[in-house]
C-alpha atoms as a PDB file:
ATOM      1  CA  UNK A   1      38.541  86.018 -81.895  1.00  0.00           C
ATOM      2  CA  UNK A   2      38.582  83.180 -79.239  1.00  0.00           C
ATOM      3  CA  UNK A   3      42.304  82.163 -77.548  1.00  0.00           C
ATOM      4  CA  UNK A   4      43.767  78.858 -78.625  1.00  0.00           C
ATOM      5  CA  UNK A   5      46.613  77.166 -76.699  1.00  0.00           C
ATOM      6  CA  UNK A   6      49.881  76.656 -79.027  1.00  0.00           C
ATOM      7  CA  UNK A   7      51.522  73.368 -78.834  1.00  0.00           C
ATOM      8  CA  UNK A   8      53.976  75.242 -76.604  1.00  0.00           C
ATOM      9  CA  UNK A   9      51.536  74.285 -73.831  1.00  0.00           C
ATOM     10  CA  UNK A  10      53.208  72.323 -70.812  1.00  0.00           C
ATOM     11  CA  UNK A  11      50.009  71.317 -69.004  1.00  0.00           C
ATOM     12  CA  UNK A  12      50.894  73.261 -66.104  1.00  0.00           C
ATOM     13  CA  UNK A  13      47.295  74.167 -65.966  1.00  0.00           C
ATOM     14  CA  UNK A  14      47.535  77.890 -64.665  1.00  0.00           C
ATOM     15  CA  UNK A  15      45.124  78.835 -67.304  1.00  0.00           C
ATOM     16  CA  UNK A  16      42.382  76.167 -66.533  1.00  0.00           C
ATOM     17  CA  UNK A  17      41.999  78.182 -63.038  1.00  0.00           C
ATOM     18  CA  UNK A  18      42.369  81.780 -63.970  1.00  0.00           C
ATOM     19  CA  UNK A  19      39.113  81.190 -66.954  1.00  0.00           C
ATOM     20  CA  UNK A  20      36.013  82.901 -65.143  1.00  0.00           C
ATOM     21  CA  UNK A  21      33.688  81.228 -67.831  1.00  0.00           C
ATOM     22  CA  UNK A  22      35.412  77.280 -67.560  1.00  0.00           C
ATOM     23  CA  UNK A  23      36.009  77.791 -71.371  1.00  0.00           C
ATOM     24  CA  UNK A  24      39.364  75.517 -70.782  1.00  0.00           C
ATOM     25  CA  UNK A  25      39.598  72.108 -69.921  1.00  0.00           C
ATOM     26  CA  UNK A  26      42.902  69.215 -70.289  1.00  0.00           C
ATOM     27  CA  UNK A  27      43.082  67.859 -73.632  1.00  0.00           C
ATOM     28  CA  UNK A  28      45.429  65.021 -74.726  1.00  0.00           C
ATOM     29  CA  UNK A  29      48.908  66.373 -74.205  1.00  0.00           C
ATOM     30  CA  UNK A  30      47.964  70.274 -73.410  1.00  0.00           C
ATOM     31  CA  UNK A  31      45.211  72.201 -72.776  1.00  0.00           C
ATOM     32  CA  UNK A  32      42.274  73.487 -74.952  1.00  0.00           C
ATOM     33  CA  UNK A  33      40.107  76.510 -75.042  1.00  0.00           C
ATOM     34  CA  UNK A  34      36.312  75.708 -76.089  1.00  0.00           C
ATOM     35  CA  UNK A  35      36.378  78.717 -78.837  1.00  0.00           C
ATOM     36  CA  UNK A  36      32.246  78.945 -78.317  1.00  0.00           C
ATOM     37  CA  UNK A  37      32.467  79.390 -74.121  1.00  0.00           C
ATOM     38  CA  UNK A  38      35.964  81.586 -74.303  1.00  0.00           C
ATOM     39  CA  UNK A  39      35.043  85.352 -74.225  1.00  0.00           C
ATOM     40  CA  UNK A  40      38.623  86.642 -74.995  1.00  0.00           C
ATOM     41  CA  UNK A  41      39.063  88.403 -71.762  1.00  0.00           C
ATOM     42  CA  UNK A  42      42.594  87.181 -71.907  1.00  0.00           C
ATOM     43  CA  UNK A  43      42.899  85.784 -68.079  1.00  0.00           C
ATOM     44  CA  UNK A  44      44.703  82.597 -69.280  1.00  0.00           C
ATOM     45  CA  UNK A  45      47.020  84.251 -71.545  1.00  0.00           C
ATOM     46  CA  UNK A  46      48.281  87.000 -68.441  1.00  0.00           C
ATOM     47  CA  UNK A  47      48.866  83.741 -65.987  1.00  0.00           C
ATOM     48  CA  UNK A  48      50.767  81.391 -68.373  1.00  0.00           C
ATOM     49  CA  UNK A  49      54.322  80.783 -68.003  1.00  0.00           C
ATOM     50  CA  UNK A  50      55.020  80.018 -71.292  1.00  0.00           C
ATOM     51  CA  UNK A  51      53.143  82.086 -73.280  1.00  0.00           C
ATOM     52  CA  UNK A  52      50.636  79.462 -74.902  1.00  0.00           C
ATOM     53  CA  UNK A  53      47.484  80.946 -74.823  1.00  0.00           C
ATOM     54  CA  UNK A  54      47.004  83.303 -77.919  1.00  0.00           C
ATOM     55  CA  UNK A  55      44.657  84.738 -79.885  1.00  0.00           C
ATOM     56  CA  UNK A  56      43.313  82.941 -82.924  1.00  0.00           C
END
C-alpha cells in the first residue's frame, strides 16, 4: 500500500529529496505522495521529522 503524508506534515520537505522514484512533490499546505509512482520503499517516512509519511 502506497505512503500518504498526514496533515501532520510541516513542509519541511526532507521527504521530497530522500524519494528515489520523485513519487512526492509540494501540495497546498504539505506535501503529497503520487500513490501510482510511490513504491513503498519507505525512504520518506525514515527521514521525516515528524513522522508524516505513513502507510495507507
Amino acid at each position: 500500500m502506497a505512503y500518504v503524508i498526514s496533515d501532520e506534515c510541516i513542509s519541511c520537505g526532507a521527504c521530497a529529496g530522500e524519494c528515489p522514484v520523485e513519487a512526492i512533490s509540494e501540495g497546498d499546505g504539505k506535501y503529497v505522495i503520487n500513490a501510482d509512482l510511490c513504491t513503498e520503499c519507505g525512504s520518506c517516512a525514515s527521514v521525516c521529522p515528524v513522522g508524516a509519511p505513513t502507510q495507507g
